[in-house]
C-alpha atoms as a PDB file:
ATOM      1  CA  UNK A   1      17.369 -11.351 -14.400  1.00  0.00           C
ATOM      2  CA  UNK A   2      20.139 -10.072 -15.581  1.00  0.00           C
ATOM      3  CA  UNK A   3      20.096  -6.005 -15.601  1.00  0.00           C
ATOM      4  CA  UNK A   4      16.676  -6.038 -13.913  1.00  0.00           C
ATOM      5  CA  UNK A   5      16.442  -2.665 -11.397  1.00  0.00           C
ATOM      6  CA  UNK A   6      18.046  -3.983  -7.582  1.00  0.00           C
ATOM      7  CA  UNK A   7      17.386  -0.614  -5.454  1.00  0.00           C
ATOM      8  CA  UNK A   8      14.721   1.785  -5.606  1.00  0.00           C
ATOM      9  CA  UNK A   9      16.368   4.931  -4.224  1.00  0.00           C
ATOM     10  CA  UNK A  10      13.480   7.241  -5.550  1.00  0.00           C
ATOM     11  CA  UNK A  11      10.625   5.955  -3.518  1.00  0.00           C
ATOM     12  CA  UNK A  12      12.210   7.346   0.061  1.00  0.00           C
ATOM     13  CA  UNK A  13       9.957   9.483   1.142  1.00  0.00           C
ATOM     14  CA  UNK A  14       6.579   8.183  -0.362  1.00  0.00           C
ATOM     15  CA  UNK A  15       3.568   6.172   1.293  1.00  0.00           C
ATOM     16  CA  UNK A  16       5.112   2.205   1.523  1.00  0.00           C
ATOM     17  CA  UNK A  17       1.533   1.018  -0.323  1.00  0.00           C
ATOM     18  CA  UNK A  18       2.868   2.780  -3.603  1.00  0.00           C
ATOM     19  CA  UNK A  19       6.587   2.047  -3.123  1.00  0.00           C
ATOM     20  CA  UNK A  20       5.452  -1.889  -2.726  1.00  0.00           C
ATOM     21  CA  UNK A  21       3.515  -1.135  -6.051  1.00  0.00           C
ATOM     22  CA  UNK A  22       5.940   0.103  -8.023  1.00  0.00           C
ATOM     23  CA  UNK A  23       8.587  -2.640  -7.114  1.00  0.00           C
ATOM     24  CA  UNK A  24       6.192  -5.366  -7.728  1.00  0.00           C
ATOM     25  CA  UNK A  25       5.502  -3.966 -11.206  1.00  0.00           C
ATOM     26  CA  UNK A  26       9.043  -3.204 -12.050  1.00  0.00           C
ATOM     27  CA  UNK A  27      10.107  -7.115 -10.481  1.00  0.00           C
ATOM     28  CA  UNK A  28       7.366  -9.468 -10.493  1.00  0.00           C
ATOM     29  CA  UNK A  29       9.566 -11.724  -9.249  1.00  0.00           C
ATOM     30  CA  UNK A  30      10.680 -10.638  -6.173  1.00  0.00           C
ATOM     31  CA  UNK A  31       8.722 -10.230  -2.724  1.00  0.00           C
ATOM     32  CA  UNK A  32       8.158  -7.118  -1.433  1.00  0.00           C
ATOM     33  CA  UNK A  33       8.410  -7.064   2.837  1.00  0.00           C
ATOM     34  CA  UNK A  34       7.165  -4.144   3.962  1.00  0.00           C
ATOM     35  CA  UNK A  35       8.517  -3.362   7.833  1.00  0.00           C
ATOM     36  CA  UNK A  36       7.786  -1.358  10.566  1.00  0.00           C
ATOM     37  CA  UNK A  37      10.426   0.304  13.082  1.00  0.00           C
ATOM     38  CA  UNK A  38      11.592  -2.385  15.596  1.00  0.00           C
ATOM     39  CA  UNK A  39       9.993  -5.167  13.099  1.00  0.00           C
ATOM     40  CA  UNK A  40      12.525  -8.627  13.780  1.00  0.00           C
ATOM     41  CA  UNK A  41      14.331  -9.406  10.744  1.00  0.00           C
ATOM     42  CA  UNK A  42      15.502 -13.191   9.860  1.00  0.00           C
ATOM     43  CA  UNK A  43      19.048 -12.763   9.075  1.00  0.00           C
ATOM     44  CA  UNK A  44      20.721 -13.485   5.443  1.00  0.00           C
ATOM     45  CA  UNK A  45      20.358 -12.600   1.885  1.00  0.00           C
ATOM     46  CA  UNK A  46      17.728 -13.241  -0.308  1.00  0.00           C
ATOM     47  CA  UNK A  47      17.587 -12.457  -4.255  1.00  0.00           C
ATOM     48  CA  UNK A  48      14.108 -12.769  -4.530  1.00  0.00           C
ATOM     49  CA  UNK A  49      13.128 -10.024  -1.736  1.00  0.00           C
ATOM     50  CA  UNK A  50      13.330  -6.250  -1.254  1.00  0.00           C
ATOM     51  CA  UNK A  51      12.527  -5.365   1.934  1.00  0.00           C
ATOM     52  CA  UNK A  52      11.086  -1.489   2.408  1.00  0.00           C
ATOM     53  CA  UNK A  53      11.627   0.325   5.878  1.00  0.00           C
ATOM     54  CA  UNK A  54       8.899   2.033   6.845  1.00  0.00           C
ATOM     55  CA  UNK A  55       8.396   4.888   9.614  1.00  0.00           C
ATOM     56  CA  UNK A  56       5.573   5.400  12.286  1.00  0.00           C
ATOM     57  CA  UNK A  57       3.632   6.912   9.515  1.00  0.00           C
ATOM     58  CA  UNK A  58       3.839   4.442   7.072  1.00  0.00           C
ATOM     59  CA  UNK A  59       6.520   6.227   4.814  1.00  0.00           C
ATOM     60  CA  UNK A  60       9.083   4.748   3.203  1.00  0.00           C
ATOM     61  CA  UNK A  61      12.682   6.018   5.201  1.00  0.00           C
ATOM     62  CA  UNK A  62      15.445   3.900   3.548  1.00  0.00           C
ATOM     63  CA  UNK A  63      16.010   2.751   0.062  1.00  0.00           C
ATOM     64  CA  UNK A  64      14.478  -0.105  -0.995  1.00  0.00           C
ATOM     65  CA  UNK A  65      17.570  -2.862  -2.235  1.00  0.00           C
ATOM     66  CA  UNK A  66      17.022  -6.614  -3.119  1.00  0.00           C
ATOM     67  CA  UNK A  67      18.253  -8.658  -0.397  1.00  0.00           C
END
C-alpha cells in the first residue's frame, strides 16, 4: 500500500481499545498487537503488524509504527 499511514503518533495517550480501532479502520490490512509492560516480543519485522504499547492502565505510552 503504497502511501498508506505507517505510525500513529496521535493516539499516545488514549485508551489502547480506541487506538486498536482507529488503526484497524485506517489499515485493514495490518494486525493490530496490543501489549502489556513486560509482554515477550518475537523478534523481527513485520509489514503487516503495528504493535501498540500499552501501560498498567491500559493507555497507549508509545507510538504506534508498523513493524
Amino acid at each position: 500500500m503504497s502511501g498508506a499511514k505507517s505510525s500513529w503518533p496521535e493516539l499516545v495517550g488514549i485508551l489502547a481499545t480506541l487506538a486498536a480501532t482507529e488503526i484497524a479502520h485506517e489499515r485493514p490490512d495490518v494486525a493490530v498487537e496490543v501489549l502489556p509492560p513486560g509482554a515477550p516480543l518475537p523478534p523481527g519485522y513485520n509489514a503487516e503488524r503495528v504493535r501498540v504499547f500499552i501501560d498498567n492502565s491500559g493507555i497507549v505510552s508509545q507510538t504506534p509504527v508498523i513493524g
